[in-house]
N, C-alpha and C. Protein backbone atom coordinates (compact mmCIF):
# COMPACT_ATOMS: atom_id res chain seq x y z
N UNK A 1 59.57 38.01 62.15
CA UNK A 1 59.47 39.39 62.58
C UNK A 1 59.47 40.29 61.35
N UNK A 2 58.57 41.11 61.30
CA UNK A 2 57.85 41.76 60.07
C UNK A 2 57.98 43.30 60.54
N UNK A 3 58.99 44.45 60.49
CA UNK A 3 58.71 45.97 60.77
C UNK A 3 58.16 46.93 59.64
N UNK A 4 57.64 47.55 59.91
CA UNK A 4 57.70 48.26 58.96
C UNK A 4 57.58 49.66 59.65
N UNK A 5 58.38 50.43 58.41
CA UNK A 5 59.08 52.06 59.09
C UNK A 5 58.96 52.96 57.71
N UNK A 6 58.62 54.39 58.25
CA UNK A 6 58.04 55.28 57.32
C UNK A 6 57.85 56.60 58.38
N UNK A 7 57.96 57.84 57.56
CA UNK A 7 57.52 58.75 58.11
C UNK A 7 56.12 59.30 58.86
N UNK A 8 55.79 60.25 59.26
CA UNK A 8 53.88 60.25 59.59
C UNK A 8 53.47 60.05 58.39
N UNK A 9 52.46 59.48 58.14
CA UNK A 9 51.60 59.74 56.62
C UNK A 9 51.97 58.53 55.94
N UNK A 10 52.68 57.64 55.84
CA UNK A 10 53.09 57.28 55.06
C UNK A 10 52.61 56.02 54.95
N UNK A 11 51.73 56.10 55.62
CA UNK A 11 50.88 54.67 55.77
C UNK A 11 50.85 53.36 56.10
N UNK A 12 52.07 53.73 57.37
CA UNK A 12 52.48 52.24 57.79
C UNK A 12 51.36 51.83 59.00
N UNK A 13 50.57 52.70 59.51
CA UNK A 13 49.45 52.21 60.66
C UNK A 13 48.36 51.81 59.66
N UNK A 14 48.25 52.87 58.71
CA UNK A 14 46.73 52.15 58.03
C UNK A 14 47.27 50.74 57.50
N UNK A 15 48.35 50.17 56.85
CA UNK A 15 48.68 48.81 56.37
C UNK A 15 48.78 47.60 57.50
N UNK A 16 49.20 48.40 59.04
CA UNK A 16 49.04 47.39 59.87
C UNK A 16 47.90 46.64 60.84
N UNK A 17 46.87 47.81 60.23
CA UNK A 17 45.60 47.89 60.75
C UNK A 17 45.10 47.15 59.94
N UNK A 18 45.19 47.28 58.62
CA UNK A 18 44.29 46.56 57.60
C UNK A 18 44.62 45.12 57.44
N UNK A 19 45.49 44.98 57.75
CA UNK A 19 46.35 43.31 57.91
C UNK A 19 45.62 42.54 59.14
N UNK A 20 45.27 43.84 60.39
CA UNK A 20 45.00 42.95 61.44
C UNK A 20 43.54 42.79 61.32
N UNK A 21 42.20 43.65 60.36
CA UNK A 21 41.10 43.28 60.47
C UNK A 21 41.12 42.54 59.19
N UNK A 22 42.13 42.23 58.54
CA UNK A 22 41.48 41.14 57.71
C UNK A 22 42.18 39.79 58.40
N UNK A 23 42.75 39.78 59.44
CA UNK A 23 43.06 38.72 60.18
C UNK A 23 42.10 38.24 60.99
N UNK A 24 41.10 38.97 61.26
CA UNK A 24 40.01 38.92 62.25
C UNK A 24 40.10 39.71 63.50
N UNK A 25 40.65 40.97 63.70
CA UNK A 25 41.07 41.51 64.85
C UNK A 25 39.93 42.88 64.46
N UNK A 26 39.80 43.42 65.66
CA UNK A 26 38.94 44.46 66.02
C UNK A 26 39.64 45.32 65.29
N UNK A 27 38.83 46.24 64.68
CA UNK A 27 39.93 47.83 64.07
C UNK A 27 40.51 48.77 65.29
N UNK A 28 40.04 48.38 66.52
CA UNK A 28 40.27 49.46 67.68
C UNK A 28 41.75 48.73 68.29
N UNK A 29 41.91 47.57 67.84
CA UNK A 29 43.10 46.71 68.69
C UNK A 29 42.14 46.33 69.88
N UNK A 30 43.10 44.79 70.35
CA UNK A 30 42.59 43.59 71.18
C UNK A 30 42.38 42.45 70.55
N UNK A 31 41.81 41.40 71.18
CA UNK A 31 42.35 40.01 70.91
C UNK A 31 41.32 39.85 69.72
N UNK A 32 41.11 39.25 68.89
CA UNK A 32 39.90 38.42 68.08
C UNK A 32 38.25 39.10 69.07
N UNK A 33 37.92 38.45 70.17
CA UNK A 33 37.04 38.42 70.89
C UNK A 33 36.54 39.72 71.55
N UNK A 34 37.20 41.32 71.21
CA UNK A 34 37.02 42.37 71.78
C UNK A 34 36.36 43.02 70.32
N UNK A 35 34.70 43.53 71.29
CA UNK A 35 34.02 44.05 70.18
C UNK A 35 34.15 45.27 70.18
N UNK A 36 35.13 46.48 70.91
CA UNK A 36 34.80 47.88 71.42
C UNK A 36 34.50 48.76 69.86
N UNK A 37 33.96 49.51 69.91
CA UNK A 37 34.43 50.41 68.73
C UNK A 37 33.55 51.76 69.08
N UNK A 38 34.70 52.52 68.88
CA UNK A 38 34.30 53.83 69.38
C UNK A 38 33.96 54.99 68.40
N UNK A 39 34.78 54.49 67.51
CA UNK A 39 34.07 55.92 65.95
C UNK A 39 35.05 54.56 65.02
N UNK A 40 34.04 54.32 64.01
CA UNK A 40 34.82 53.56 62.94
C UNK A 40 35.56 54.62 62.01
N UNK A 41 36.66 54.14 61.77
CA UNK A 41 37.76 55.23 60.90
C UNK A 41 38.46 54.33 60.57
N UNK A 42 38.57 53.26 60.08
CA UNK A 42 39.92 52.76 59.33
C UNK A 42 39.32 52.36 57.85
N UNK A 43 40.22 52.07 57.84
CA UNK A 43 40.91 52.28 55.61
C UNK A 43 39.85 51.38 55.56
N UNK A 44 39.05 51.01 53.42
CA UNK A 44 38.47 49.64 53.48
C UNK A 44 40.08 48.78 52.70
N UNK A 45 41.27 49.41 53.33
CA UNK A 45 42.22 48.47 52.43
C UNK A 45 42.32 46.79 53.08
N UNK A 46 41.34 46.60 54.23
CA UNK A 46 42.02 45.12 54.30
C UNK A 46 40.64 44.46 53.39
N UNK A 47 39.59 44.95 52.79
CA UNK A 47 39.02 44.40 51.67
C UNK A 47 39.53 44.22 50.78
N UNK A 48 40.69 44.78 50.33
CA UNK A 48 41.78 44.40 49.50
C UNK A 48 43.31 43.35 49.68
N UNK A 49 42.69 42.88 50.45
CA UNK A 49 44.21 42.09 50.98
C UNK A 49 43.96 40.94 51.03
N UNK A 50 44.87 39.96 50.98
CA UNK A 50 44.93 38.23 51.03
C UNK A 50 45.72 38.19 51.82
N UNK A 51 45.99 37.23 52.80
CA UNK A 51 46.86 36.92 53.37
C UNK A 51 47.01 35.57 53.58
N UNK A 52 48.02 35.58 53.37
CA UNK A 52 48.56 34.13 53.38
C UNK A 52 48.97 33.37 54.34
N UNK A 53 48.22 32.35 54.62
CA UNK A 53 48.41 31.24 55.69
C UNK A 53 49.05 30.56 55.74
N UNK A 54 50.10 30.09 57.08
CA UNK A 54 51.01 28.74 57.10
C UNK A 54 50.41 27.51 57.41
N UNK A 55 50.80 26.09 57.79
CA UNK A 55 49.98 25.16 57.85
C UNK A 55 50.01 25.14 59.12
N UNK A 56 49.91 25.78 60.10
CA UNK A 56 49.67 26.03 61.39
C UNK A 56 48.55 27.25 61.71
N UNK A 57 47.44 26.85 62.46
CA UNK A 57 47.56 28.22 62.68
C UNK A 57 47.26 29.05 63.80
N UNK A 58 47.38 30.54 64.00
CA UNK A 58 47.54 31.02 65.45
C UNK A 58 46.81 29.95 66.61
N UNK A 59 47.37 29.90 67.64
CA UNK A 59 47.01 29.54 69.02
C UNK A 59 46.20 30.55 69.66
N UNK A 60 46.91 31.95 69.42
CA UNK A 60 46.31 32.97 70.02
C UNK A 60 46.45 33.85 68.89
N UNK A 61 46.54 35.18 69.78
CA UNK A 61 46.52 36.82 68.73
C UNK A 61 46.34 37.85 69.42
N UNK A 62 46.56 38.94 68.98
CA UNK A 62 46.43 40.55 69.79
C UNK A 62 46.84 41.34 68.86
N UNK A 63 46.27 42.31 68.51
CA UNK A 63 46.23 43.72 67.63
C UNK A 63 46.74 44.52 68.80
N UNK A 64 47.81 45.30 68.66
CA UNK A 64 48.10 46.42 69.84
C UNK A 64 48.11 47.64 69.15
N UNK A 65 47.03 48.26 69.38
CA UNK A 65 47.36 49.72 68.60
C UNK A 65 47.33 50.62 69.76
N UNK A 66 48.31 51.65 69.66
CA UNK A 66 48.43 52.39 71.23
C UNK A 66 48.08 53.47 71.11
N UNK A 67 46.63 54.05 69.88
CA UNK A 67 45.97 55.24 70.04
C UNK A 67 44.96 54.94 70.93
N UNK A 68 44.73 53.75 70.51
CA UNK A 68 42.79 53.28 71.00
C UNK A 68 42.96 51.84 72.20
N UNK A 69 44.32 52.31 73.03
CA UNK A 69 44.46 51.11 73.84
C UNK A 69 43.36 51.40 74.98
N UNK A 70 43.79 52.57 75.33
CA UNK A 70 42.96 53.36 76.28
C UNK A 70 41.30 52.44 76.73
N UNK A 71 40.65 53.05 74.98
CA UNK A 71 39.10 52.64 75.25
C UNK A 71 39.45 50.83 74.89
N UNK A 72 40.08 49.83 74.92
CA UNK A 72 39.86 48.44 75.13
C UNK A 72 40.71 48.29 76.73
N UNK A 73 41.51 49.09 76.86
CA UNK A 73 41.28 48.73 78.53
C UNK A 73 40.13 48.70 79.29
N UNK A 74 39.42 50.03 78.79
CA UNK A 74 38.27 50.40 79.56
C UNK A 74 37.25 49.65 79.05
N UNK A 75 37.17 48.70 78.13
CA UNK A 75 36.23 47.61 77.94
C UNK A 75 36.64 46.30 78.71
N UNK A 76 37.71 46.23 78.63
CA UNK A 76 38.04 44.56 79.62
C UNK A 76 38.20 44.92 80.74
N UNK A 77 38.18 46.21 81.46
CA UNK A 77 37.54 46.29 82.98
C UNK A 77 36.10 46.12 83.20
N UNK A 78 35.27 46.36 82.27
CA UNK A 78 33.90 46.15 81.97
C UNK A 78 33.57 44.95 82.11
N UNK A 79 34.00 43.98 81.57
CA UNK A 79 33.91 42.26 81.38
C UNK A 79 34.28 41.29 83.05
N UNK A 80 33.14 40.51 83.27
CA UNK A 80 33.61 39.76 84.69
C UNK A 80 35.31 38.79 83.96
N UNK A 81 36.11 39.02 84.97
CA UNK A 81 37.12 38.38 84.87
C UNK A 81 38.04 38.15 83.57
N UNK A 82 37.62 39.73 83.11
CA UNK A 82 38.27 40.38 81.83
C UNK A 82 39.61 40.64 81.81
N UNK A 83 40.00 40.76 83.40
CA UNK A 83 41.61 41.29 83.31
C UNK A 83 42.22 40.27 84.02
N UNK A 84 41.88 39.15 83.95
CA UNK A 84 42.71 38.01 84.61
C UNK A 84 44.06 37.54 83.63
N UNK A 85 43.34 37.39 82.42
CA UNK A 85 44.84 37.06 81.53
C UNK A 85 45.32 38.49 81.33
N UNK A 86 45.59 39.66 82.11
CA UNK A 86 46.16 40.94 81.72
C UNK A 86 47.14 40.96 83.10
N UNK A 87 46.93 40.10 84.07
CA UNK A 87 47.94 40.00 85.32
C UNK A 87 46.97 40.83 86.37
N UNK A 88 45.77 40.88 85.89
CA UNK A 88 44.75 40.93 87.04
C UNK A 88 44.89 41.89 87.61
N UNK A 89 45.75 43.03 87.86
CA UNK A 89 45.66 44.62 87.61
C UNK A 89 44.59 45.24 87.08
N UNK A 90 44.28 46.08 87.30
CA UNK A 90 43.28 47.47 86.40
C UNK A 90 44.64 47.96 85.38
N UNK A 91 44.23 47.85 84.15
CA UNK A 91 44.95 48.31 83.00
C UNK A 91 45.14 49.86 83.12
N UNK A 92 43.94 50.81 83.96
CA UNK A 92 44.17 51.90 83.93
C UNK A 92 44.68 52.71 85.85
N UNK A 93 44.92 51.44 86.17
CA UNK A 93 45.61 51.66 87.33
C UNK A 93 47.34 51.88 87.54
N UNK A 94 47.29 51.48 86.20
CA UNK A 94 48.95 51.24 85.59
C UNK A 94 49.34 52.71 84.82
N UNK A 95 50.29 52.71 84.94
CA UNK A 95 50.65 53.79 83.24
C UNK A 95 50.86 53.05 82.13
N UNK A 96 50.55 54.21 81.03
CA UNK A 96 50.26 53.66 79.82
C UNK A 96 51.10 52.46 79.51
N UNK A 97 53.21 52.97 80.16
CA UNK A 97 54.20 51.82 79.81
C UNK A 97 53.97 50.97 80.55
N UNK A 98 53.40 50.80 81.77
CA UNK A 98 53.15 49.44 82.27
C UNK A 98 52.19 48.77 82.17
N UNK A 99 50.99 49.16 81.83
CA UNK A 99 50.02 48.70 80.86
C UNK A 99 50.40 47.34 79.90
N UNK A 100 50.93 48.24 78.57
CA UNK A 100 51.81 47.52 77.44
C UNK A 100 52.48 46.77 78.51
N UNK A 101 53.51 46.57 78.81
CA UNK A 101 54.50 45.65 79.74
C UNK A 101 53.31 44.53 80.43
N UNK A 102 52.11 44.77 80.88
CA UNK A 102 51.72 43.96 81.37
C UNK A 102 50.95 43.53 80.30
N UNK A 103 50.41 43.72 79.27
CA UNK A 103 49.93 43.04 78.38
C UNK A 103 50.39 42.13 77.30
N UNK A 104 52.10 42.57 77.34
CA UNK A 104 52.72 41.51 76.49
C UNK A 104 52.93 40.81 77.76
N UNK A 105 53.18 40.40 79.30
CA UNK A 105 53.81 39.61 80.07
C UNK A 105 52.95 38.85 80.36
N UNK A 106 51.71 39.03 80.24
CA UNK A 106 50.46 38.00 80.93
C UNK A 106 49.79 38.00 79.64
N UNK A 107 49.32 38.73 78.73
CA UNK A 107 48.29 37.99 77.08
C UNK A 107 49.01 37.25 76.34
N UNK A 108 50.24 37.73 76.26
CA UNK A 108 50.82 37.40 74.46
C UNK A 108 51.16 35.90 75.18
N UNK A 109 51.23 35.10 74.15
CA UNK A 109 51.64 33.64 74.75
C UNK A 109 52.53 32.98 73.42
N UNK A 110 52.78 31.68 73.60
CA UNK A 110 53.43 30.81 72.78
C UNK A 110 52.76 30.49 71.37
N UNK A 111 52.85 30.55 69.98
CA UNK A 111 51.90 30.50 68.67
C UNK A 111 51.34 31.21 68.46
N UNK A 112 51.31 32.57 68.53
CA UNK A 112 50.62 33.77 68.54
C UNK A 112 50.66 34.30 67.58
N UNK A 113 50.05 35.52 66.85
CA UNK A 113 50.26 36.58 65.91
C UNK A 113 49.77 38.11 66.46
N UNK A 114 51.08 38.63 66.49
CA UNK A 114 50.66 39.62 67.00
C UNK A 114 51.07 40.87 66.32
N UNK A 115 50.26 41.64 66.15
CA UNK A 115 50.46 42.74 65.39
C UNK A 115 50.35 44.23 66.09
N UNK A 116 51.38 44.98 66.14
CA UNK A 116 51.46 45.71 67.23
C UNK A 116 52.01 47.51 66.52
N UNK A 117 51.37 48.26 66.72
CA UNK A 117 50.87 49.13 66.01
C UNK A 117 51.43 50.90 66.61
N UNK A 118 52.43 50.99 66.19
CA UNK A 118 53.42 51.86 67.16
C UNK A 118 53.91 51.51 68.78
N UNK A 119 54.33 50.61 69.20
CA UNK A 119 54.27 50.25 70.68
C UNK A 119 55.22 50.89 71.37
N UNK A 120 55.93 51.61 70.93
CA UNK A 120 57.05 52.36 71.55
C UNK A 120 56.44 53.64 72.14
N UNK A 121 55.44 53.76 71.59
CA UNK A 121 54.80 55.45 71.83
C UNK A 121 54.40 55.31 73.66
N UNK A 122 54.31 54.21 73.97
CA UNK A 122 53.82 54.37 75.81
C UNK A 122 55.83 54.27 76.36
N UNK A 123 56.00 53.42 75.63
CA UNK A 123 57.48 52.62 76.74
C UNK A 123 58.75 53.54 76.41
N UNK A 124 59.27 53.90 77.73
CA UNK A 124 61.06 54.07 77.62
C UNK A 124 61.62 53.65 77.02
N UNK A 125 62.79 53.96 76.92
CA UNK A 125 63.87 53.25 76.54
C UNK A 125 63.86 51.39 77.03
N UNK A 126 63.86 51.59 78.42
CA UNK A 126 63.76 49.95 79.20
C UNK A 126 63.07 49.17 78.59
N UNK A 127 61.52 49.95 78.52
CA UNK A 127 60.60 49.87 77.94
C UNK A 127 60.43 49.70 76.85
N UNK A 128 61.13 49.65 76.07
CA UNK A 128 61.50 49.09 74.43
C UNK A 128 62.37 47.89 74.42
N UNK A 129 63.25 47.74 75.00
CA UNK A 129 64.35 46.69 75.39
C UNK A 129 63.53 45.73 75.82
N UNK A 130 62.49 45.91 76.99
CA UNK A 130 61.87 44.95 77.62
C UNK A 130 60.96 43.68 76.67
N UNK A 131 60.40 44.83 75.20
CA UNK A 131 59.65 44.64 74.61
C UNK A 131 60.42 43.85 73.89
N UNK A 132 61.73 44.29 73.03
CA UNK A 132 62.06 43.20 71.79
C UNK A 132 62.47 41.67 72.85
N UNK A 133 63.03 41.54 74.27
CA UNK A 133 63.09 40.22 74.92
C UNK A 133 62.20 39.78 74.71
N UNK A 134 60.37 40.07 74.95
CA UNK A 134 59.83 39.40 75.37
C UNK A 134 59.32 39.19 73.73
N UNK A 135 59.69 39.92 72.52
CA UNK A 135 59.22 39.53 71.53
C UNK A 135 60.18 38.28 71.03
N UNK A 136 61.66 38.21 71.79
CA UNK A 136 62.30 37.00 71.21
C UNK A 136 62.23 35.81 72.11
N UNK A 137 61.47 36.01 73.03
CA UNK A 137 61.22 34.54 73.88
C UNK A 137 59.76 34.33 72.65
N UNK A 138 58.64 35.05 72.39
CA UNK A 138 57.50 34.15 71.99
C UNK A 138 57.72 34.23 70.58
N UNK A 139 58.93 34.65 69.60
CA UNK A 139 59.44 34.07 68.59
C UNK A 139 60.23 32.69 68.67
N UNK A 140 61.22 32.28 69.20
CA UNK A 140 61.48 31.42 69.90
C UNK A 140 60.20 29.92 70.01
N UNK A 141 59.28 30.55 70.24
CA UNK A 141 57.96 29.77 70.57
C UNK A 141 56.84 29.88 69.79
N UNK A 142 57.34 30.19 68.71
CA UNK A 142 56.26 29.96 67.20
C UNK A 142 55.71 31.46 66.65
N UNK A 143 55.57 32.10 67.72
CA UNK A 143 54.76 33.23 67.43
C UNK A 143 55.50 34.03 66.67
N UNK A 144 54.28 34.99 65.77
CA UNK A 144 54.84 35.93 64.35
C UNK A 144 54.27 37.27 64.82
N UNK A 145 55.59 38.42 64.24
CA UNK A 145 54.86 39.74 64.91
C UNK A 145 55.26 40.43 63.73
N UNK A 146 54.08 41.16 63.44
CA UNK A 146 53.91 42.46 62.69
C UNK A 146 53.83 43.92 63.46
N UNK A 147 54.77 44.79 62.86
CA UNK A 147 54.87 45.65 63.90
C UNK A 147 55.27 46.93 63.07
N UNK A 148 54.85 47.97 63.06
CA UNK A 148 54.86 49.41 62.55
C UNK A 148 55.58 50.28 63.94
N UNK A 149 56.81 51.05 63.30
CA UNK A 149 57.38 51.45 64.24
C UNK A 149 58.14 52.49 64.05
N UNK A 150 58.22 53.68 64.39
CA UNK A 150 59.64 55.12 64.75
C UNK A 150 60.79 54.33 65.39
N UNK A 151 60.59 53.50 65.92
CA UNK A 151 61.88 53.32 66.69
C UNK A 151 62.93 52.41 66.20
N UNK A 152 64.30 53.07 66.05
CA UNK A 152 65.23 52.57 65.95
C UNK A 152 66.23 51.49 66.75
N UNK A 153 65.19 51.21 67.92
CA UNK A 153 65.64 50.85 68.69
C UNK A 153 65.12 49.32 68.08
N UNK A 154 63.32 49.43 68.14
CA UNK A 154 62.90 48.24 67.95
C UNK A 154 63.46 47.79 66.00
N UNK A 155 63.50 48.29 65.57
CA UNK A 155 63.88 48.17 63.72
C UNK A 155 65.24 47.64 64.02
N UNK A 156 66.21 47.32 65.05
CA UNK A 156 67.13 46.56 65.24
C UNK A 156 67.10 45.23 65.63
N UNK A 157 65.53 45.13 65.63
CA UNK A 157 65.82 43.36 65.89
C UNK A 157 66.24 42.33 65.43
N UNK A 158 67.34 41.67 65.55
CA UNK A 158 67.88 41.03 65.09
C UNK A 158 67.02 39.89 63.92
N UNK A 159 68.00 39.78 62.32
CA UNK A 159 67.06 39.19 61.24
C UNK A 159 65.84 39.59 60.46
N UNK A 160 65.43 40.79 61.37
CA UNK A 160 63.72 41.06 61.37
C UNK A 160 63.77 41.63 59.49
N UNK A 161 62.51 41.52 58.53
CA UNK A 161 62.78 42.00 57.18
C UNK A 161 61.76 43.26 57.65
N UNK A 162 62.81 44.66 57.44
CA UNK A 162 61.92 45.45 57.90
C UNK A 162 62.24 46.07 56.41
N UNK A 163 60.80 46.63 56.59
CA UNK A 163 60.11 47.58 54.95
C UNK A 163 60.14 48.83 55.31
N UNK A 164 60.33 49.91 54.30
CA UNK A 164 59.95 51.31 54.34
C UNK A 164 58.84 51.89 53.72
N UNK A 165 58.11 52.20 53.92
CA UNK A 165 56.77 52.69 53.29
C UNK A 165 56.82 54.40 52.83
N UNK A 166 57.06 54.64 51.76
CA UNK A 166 57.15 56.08 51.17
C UNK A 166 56.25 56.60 50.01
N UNK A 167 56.54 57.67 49.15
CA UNK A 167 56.00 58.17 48.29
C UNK A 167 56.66 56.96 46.88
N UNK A 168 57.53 56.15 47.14
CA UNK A 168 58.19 55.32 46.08
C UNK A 168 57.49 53.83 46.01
N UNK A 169 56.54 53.90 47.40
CA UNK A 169 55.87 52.52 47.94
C UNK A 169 56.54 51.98 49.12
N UNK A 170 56.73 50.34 48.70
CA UNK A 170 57.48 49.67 49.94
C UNK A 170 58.56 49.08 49.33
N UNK A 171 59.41 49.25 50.07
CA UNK A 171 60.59 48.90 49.76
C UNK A 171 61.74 48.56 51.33
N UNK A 172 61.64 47.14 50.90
CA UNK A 172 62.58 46.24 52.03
C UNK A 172 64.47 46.98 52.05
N UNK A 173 64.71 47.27 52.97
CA UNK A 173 65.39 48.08 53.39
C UNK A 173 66.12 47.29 54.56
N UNK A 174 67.85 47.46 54.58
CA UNK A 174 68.64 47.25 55.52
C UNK A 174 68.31 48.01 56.61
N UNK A 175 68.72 47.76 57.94
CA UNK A 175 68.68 48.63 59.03
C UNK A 175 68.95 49.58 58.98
N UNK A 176 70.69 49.81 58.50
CA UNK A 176 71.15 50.79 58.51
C UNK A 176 70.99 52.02 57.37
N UNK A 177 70.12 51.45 56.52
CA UNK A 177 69.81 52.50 55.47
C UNK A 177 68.59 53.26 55.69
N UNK A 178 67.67 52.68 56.81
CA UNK A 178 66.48 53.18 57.04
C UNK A 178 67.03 54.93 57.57
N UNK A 179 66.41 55.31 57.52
CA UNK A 179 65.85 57.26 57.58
C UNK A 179 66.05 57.75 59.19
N UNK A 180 65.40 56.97 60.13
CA UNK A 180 65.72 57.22 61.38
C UNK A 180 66.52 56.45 61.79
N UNK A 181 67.45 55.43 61.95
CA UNK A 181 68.47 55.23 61.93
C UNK A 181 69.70 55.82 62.04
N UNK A 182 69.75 56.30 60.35
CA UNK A 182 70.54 57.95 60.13
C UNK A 182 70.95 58.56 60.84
N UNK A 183 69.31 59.33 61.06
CA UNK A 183 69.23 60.90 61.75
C UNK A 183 69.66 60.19 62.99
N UNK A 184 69.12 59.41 64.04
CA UNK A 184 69.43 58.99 65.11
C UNK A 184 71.34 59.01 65.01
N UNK A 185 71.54 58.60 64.52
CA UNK A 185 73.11 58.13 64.54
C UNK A 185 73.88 59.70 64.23
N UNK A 186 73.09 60.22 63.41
CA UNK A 186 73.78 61.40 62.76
C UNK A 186 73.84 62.57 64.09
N UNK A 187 72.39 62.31 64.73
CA UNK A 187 72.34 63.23 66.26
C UNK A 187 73.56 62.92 67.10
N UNK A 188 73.58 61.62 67.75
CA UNK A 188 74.26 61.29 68.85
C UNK A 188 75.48 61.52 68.56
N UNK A 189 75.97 61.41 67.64
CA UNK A 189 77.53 61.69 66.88
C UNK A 189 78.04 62.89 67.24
N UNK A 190 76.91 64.23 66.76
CA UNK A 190 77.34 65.52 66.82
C UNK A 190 76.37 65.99 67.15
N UNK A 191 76.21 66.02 68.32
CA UNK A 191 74.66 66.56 68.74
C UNK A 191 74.82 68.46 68.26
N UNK A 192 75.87 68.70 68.45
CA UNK A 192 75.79 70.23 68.29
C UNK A 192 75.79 70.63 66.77
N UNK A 193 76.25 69.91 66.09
CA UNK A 193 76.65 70.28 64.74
C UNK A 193 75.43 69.80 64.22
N UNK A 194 74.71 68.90 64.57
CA UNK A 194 72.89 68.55 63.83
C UNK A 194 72.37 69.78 64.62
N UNK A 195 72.75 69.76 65.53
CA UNK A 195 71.75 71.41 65.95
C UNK A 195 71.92 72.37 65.39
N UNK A 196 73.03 72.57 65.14
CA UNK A 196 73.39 74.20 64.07
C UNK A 196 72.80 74.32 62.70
N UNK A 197 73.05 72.73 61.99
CA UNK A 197 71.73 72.83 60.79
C UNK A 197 70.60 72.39 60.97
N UNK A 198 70.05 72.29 61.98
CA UNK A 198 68.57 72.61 62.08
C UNK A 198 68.14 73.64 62.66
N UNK A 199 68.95 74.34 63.38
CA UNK A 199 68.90 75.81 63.48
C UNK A 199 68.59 76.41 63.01
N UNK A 200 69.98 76.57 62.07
CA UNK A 200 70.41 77.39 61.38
C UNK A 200 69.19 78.45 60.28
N UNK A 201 69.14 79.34 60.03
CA UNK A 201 68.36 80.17 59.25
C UNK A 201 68.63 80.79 57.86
C-alpha cells in the first residue's frame, strides 16, 4: 500500500496518473482494455518513468480516477455486456459513492494493481471505511494499491508508506506528521478555537 498526500497542486494526481499510463492504463482511468478519451491532458511524465516489476505479475488492474469516472462509465454502458463484471447495474443509475463501492466489490479482484486517484472525493465517511476493508481483503490476496489522497481517514491504513509531495519534493512521512492529519486533529479538538484563528482578522 503506496499513499501519497500533498496539497492541490502539488502533484500527487499528475504522479499517479503517470505511473498508471506507463503501467498500461488509459489516462482517463479504467481497466488496461478501456479506450475512452475525451480531451487528452495529462503530463508526458510517465515517458519519464521506469517502473519496476516483481516476479509476478498483475492478474488484473484498474486506474480509478474520480474526475473522468463519469465518461468510462458512460463507455462500459456502451459495450455489450460491459457492466457485468461492475455487478451488472448501470454505473450511472447509482450515485457517484455507489458507483465506486460497486466497482471495487465486483472489478477489483485477487493479484491486482490498482491505482486509485482521489477516491474519497465520491464516498462518505462509510464510504471510506468500506473502501480501506475492501482494500485489506485484496491486499491480503496479492494485490498492490497506489493511491493519491486528502483523506486522513484513508492515509491511516495500517503499515501503508505514505509520501508527501511538496515544494521540497517527496518525502516519506509518518502518519501523524502529515499536514491534514494535523489540521484534522487540531479541528476536532477545538473546533471553536481553530475557528477564531481562521476567522479571525
Amino acid at each position: 500500500m503506496t499513499l501519497f498526500a500533498g496539497e492541490n497542486g502539488s502533484g500527487k494526481s499528475t504522479l499517479v496518473e503517470a505511473i498508471a499510463v506507463a503501467a498500461g492504463f488509459n489516462a482517463e482511468g479504467g481497466s488496461r482494455n478501456v479506450t475512452v478519451s475525451t480531451r487528452a491532458s495529462h503530463s508526458v511524465l510517465h515517458k519519464h518513468l521506469r517502473l519496476v516489476r516483481g516476479a509476478r505479475r498483475p492478474r488484473t488492474g484498474y486506474f480509478l480516477r474520480a474526475e473522468s469516472f463519469f465518461n468510462v462509465a458512460t463507455y462500459l454502458e456502451g459495450l455489450d455486456g460491459g457492466l457485468a463484471p461492475y455487478g451488472g447495474t448501470p454505473l450511472h443509475e447509482q450515485s457517484h459513492g455507489e458507483s465506486f463501492i460497486s466497482l471495487l466489490k465486483h472489478r477489483f479482484g485477487p493479484g491486482g494493481l490498482y491505482i486509485l486517484d482521489e477516491p474519497e472525493a465520491a464516498l462518505s465517511l462509510g464510504g471510506n471505511l468500506a473502501l480501506m476493508r475492501r482494500m485489506h481483503d485484496l491486499v491480503g490476496e496479492g494485490s498492490q494499491f497506489i493511491v493519491s489522497t486528502h483523506s486522513p481517514i484513508l492515509l491511516g491504513y495500517p503499515d501503508a508508506k505514505i509520501y508527501v509531495l511538496s515544494g521540497a519534493g517527496l518525502t516519506e512521512t509518518p502518519y501523524e506528521e502529515t499536514e491534514v492529519v494535523a489540521l484534522t486533529r487540531s479541528f476536532l479538538q477545538d473546533r471553536g478555537e481553530f475557528l477564531h484563528h481562521l476567522f479571525d482578522d
